[in-house]
N, C-alpha and C. Protein backbone atom coordinates (compact mmCIF):
# COMPACT_ATOMS: atom_id res chain seq x y z
N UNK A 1 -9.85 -12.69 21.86
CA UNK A 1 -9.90 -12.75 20.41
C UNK A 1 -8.68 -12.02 19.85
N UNK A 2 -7.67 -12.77 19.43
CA UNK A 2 -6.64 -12.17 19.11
C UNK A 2 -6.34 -12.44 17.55
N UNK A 3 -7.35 -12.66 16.49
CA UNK A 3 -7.56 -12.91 15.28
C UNK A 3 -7.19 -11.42 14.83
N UNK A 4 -6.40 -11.50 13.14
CA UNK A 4 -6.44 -10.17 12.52
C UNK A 4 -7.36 -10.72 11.19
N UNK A 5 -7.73 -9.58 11.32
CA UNK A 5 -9.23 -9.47 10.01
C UNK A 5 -8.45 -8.69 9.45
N UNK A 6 -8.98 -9.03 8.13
CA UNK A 6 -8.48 -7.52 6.87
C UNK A 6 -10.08 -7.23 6.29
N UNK A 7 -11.04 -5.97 6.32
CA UNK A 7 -11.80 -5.40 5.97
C UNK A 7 -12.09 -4.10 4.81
N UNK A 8 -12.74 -3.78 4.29
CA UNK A 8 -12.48 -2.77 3.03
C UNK A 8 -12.73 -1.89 4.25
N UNK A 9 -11.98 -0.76 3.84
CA UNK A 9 -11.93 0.60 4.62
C UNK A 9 -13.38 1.19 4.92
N UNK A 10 -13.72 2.40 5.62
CA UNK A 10 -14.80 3.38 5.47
C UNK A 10 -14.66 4.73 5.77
N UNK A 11 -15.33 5.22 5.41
CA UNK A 11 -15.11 6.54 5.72
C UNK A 11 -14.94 6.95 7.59
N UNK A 12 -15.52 6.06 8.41
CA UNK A 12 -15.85 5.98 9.41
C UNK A 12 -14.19 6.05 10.10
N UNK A 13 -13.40 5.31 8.84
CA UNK A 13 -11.80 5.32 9.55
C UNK A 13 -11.28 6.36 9.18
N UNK A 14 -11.31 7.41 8.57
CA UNK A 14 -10.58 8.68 8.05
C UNK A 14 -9.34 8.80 9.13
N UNK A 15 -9.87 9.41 10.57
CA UNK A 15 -8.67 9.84 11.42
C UNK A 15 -7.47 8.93 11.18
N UNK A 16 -8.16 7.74 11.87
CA UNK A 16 -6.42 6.46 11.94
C UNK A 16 -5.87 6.47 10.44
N UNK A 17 -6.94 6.27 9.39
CA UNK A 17 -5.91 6.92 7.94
C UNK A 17 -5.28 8.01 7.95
N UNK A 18 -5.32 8.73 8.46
CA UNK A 18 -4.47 10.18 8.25
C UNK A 18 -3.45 9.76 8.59
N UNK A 19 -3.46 9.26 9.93
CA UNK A 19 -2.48 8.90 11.04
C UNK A 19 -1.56 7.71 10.55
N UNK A 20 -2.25 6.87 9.78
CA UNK A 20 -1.36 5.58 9.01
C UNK A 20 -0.30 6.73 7.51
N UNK A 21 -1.28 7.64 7.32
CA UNK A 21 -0.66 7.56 5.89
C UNK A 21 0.71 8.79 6.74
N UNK A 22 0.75 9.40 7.77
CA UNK A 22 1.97 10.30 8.36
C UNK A 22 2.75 9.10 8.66
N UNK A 23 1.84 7.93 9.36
CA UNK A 23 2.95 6.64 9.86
C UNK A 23 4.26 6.24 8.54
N UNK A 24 3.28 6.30 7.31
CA UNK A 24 4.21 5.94 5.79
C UNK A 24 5.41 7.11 5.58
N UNK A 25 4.79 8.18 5.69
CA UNK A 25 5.86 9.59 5.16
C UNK A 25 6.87 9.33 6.10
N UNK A 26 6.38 9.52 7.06
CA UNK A 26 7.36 9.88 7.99
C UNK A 26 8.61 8.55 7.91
N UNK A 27 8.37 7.09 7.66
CA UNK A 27 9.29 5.95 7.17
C UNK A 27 9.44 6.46 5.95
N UNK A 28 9.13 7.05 5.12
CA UNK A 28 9.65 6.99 3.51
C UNK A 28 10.68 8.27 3.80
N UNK A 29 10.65 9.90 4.65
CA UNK A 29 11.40 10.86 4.36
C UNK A 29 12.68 10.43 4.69
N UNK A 30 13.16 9.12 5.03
CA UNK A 30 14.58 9.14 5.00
C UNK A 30 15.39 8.89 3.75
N UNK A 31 14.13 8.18 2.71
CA UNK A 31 14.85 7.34 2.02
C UNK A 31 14.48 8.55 0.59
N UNK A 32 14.18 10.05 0.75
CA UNK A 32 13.53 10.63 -0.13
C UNK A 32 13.73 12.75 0.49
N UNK A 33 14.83 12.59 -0.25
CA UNK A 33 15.33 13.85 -0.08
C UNK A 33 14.51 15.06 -0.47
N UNK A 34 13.89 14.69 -1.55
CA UNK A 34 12.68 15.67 -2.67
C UNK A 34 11.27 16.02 -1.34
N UNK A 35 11.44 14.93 -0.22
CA UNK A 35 10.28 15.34 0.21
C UNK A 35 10.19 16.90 0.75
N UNK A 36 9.35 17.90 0.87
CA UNK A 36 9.35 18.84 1.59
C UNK A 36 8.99 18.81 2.95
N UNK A 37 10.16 19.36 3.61
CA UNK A 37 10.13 19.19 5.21
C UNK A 37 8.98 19.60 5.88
N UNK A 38 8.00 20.42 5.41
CA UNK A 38 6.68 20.80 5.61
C UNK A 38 5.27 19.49 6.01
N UNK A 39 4.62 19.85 6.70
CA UNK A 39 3.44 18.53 6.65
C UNK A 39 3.21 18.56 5.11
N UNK A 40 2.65 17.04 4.89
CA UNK A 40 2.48 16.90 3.24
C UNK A 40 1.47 15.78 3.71
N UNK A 41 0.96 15.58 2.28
CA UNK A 41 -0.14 14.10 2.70
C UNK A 41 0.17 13.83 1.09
N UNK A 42 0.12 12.07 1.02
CA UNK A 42 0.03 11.60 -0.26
C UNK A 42 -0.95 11.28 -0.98
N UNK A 43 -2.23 11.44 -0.21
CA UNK A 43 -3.76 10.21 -0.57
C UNK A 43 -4.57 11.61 -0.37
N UNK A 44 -5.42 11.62 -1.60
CA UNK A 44 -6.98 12.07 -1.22
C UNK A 44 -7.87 10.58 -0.34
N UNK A 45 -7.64 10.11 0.73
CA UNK A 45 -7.92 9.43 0.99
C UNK A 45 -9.96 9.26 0.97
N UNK A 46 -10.30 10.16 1.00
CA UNK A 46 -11.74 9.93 1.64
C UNK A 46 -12.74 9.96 0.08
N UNK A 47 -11.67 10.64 -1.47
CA UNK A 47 -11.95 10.05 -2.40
C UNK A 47 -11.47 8.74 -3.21
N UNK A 48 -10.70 8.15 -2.23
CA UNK A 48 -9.90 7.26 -3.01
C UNK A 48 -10.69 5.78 -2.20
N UNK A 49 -11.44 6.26 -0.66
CA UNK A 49 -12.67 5.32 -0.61
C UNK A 49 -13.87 5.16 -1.30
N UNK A 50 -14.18 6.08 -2.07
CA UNK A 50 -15.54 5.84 -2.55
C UNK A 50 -14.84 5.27 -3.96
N UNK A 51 -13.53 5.51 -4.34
CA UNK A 51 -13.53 5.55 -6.19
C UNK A 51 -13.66 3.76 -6.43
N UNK A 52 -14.26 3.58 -7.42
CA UNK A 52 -14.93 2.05 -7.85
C UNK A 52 -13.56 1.47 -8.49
N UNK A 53 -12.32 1.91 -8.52
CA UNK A 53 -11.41 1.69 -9.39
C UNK A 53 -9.95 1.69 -8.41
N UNK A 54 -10.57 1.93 -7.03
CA UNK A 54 -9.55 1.52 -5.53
C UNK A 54 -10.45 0.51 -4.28
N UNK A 55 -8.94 -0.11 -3.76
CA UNK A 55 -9.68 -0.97 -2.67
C UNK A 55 -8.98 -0.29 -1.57
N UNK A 56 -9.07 0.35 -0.90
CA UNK A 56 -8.58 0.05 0.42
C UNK A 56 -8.88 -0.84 1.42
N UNK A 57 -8.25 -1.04 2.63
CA UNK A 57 -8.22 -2.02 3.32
C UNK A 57 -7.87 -1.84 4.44
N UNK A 58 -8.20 -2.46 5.87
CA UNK A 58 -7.49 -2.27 6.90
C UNK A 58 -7.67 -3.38 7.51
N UNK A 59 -6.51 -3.60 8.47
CA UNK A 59 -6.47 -4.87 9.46
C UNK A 59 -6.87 -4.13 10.88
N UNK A 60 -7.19 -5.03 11.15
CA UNK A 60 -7.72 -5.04 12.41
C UNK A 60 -7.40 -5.87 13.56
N UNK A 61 -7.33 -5.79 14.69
CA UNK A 61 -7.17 -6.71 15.69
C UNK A 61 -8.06 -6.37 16.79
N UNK A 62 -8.61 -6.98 17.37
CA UNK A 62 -9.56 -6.41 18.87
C UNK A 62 -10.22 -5.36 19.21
N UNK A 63 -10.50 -5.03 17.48
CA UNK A 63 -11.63 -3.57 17.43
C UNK A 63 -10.48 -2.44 17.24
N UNK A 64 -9.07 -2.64 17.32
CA UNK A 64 -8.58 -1.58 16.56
C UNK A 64 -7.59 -2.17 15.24
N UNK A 65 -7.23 -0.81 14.10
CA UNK A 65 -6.88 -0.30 13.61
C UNK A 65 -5.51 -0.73 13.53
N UNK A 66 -4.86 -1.81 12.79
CA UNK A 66 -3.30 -2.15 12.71
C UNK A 66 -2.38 -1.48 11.50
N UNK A 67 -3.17 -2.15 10.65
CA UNK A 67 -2.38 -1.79 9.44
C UNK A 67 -3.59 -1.19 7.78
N UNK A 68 -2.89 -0.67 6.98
CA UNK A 68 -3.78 -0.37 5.78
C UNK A 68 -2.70 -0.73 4.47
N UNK A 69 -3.76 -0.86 3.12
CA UNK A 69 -2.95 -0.80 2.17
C UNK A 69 -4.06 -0.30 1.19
N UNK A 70 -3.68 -0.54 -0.25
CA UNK A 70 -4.57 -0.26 -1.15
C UNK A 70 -4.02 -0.73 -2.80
N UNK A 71 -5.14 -0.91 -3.68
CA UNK A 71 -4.77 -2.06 -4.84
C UNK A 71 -5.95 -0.84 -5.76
N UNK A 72 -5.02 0.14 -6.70
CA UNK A 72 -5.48 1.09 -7.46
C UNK A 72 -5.38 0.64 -9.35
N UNK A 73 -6.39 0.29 -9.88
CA UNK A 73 -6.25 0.02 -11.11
C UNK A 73 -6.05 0.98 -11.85
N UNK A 74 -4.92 0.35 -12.62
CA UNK A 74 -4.32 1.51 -13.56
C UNK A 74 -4.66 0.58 -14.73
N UNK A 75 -4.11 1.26 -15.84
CA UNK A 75 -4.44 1.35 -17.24
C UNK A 75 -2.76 1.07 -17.42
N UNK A 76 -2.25 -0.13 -18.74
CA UNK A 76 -1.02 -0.67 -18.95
C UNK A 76 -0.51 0.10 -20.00
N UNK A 77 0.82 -0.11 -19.76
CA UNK A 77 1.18 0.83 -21.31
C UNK A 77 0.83 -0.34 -22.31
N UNK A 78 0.81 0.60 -23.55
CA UNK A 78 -0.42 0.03 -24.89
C UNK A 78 0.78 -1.61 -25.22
N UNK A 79 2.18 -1.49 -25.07
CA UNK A 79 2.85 -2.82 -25.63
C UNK A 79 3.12 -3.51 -24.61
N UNK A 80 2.90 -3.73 -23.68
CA UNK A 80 3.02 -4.74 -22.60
C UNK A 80 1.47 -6.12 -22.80
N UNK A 81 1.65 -6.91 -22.27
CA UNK A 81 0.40 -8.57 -22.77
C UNK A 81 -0.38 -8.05 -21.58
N UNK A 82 -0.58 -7.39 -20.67
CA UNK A 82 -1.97 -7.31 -19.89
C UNK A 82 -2.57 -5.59 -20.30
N UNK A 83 -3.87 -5.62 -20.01
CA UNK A 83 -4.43 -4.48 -20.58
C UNK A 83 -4.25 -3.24 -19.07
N UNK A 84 -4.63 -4.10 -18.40
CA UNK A 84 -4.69 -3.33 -16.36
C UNK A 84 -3.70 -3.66 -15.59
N UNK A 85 -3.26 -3.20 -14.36
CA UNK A 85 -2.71 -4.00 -13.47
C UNK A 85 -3.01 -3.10 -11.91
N UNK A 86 -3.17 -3.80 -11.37
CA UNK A 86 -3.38 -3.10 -9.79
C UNK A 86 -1.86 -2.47 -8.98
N UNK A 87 -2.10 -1.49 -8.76
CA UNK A 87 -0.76 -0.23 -8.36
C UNK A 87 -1.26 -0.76 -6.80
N UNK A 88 -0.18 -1.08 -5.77
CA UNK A 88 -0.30 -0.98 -4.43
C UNK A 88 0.47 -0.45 -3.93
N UNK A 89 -0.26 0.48 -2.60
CA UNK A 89 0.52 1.59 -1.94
C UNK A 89 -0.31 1.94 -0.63
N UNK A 90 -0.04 2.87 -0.03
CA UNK A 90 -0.37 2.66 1.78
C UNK A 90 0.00 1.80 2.52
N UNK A 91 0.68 0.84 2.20
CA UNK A 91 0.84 -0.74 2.84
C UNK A 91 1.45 0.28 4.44
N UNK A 92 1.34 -0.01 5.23
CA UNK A 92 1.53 0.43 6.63
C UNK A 92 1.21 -0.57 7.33
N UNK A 93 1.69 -0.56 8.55
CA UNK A 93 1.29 -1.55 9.42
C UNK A 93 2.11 -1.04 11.22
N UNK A 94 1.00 -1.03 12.30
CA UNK A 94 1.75 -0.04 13.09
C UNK A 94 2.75 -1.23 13.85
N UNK A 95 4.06 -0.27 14.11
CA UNK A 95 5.34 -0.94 14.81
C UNK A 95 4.96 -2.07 15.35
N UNK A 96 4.15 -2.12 16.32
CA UNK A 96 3.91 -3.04 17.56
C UNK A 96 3.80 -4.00 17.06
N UNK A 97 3.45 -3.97 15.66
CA UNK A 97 2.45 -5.20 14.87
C UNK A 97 2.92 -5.87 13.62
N UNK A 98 4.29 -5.08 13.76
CA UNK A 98 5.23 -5.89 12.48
C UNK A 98 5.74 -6.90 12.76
N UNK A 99 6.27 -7.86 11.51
CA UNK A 99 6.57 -9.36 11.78
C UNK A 99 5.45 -9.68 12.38
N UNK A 100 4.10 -10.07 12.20
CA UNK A 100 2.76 -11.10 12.53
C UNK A 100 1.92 -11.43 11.36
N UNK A 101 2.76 -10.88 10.45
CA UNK A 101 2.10 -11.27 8.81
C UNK A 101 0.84 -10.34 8.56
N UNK A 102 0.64 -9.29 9.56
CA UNK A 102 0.20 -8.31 8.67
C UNK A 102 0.17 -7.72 7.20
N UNK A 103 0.80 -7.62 6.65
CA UNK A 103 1.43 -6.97 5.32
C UNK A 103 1.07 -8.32 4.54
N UNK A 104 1.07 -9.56 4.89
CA UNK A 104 0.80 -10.56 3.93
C UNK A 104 -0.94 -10.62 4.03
N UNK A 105 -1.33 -10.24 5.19
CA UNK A 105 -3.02 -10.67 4.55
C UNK A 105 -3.40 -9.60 4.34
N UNK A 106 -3.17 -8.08 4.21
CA UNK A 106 -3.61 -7.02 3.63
C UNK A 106 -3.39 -7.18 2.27
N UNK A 107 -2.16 -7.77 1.99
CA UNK A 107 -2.18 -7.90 0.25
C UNK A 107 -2.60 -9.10 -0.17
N UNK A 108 -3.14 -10.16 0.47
CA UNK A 108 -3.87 -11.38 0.20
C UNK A 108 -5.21 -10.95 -0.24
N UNK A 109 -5.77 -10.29 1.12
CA UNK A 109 -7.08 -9.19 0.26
C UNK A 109 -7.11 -8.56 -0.70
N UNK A 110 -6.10 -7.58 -0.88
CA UNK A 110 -6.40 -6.96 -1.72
C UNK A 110 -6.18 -7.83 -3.28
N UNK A 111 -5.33 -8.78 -3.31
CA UNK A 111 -5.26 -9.81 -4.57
C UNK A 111 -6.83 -10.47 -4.99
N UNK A 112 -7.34 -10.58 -3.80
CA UNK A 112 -8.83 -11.23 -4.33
C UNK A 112 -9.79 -10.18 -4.74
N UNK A 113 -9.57 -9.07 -4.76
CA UNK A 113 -10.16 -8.07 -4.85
C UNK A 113 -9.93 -7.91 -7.01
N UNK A 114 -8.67 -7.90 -6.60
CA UNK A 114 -8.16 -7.48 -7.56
C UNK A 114 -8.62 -8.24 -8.84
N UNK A 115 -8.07 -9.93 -8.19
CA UNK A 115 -8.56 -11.41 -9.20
C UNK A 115 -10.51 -10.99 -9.41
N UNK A 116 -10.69 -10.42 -8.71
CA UNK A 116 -12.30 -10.14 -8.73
C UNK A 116 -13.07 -8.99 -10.13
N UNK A 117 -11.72 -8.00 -10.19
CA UNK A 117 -11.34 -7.19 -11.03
C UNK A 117 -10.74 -7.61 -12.35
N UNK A 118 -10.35 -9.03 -12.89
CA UNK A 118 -9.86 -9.47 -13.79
C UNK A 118 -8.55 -8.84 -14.12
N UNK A 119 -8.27 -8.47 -12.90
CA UNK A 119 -7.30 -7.72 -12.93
C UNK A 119 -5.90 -9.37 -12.23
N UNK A 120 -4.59 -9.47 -13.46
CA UNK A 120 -3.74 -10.54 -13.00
C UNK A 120 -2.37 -9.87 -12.58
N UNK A 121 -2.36 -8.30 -12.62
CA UNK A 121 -0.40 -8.10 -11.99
C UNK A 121 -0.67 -7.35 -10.83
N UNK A 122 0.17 -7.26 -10.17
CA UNK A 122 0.53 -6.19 -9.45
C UNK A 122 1.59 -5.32 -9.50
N UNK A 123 1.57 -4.22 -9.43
CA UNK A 123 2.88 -3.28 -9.23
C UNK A 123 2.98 -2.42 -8.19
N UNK A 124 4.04 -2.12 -7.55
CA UNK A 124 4.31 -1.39 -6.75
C UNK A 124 5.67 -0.50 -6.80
N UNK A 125 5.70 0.68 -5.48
CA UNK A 125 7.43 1.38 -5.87
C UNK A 125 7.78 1.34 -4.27
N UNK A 126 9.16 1.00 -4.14
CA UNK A 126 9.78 0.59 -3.06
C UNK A 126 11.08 2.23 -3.27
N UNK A 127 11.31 2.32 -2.58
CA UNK A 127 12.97 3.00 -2.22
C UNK A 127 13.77 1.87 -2.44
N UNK A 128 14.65 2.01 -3.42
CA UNK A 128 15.90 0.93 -3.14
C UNK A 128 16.76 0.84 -2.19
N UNK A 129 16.38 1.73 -1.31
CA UNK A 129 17.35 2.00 -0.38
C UNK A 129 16.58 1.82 1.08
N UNK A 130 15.41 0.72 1.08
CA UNK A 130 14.39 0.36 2.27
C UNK A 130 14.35 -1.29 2.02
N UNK A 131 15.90 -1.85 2.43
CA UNK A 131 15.74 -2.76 2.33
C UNK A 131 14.78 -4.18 3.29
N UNK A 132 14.51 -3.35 4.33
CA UNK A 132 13.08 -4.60 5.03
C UNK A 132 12.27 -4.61 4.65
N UNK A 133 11.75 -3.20 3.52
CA UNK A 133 10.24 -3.36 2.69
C UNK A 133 10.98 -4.05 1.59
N UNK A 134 12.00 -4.13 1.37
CA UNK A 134 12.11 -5.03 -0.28
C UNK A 134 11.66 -5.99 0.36
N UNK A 135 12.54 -6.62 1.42
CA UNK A 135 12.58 -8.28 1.64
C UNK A 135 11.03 -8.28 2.15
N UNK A 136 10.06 -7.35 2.76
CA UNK A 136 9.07 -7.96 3.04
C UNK A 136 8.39 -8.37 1.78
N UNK A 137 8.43 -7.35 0.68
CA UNK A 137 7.49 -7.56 -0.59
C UNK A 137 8.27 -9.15 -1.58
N UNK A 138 9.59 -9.31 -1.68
CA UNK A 138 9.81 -10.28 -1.78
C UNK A 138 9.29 -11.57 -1.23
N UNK A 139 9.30 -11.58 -0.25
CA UNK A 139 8.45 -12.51 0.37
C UNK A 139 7.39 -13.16 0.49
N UNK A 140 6.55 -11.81 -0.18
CA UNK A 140 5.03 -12.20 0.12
C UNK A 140 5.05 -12.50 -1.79
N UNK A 141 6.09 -12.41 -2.35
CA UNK A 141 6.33 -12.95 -3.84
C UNK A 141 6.53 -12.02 -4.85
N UNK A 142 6.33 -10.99 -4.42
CA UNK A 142 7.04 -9.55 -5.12
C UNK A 142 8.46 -10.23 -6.10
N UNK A 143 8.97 -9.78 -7.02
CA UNK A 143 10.47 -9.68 -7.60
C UNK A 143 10.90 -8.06 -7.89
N UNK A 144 12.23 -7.61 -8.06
CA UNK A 144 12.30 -6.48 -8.50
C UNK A 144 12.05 -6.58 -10.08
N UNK A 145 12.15 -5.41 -10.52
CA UNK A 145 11.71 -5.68 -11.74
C UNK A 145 12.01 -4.70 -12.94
N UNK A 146 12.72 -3.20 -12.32
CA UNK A 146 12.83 -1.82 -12.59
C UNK A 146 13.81 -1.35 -11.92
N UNK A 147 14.29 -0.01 -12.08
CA UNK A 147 14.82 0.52 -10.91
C UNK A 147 14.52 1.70 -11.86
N UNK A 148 14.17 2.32 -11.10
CA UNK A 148 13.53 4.48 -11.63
C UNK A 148 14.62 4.77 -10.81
N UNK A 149 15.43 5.75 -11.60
CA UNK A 149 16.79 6.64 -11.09
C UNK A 149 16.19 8.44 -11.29
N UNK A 150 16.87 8.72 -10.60
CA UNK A 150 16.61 10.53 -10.95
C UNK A 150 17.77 11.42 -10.16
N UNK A 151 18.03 12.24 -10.82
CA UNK A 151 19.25 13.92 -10.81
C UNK A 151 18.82 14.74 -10.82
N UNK A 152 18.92 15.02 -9.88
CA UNK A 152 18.72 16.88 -9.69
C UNK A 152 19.48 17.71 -10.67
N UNK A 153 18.97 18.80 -10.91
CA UNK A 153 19.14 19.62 -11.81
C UNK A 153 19.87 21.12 -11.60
């Protein structure tokens, strides 16, 4: 059985989340000087499973643990035409298992989740400077759309 499932998370997965969300830092501290060289974590993860207003997700293959993401409803600024839009982040997916379209059916799920939510955008934040996650999110139909700059002081 070499099928990948995408499933809503559980608490039952905490460890391999820890371990996915160091898998993310540890790819993002190149592209992110501000990080502190210290262990850090980005996710209250084990409240961000129960909250009614996040999906997490994980793929799976042969009873383990591939990849995760997550589709967090936010609230729009007041002059933009949609009222919500779903924020995605965790997207991970382990080495072995990149390029097999992982990353496309974790966010396929989480879109029906979302369409379930009456929820119609998505947003996300990339490093401009991680260009295989641009082209992956392009791909799966992402556009850029922004660019957030910042100076140290």
């Amino acid at each position: 059985m070499n099928q990948i499932t995408v499933r809503k998370a559980s608490l039952k997965d905490l460890d391999i989340l820890f371990r996915f969300e160091q898998g993310v830092i540890t790819a993002e501290r190149p592209f992110d000087s501000t990080l502190k060289s210290v262990h850090i974590n980005y996710y209250e993860l084990e409240e961000m499973i129960t909250a009614p207003h996040i999906e997490i997700v994980v793929a799976e293959l042969n009873g383990g643990l591939i990849g995760s993401g997550y589709a967090r409803i936010e609230k729009a600024k007041h002059y933009l035409q949609h009222t919500h839009h779903a924020y995605l982040g965790f997207m991970y997916v382990e080495p072995a298992h990149r390029g097999k379209g992982v990353n496309n059916k974790i966010i396929a799920a989480l879109k029906t989740w979302a369409a379930s939510q009456n929820i119609t955008e998505f947003r996300l934040e990339v490093y401009a400077d991680n260009l295989s996650a641009i082209k992956a999110y392009e791909k799966a139909g992402f556009s850029k759309h922004m660019v957030e700059m910042r100076m140290g002081l």
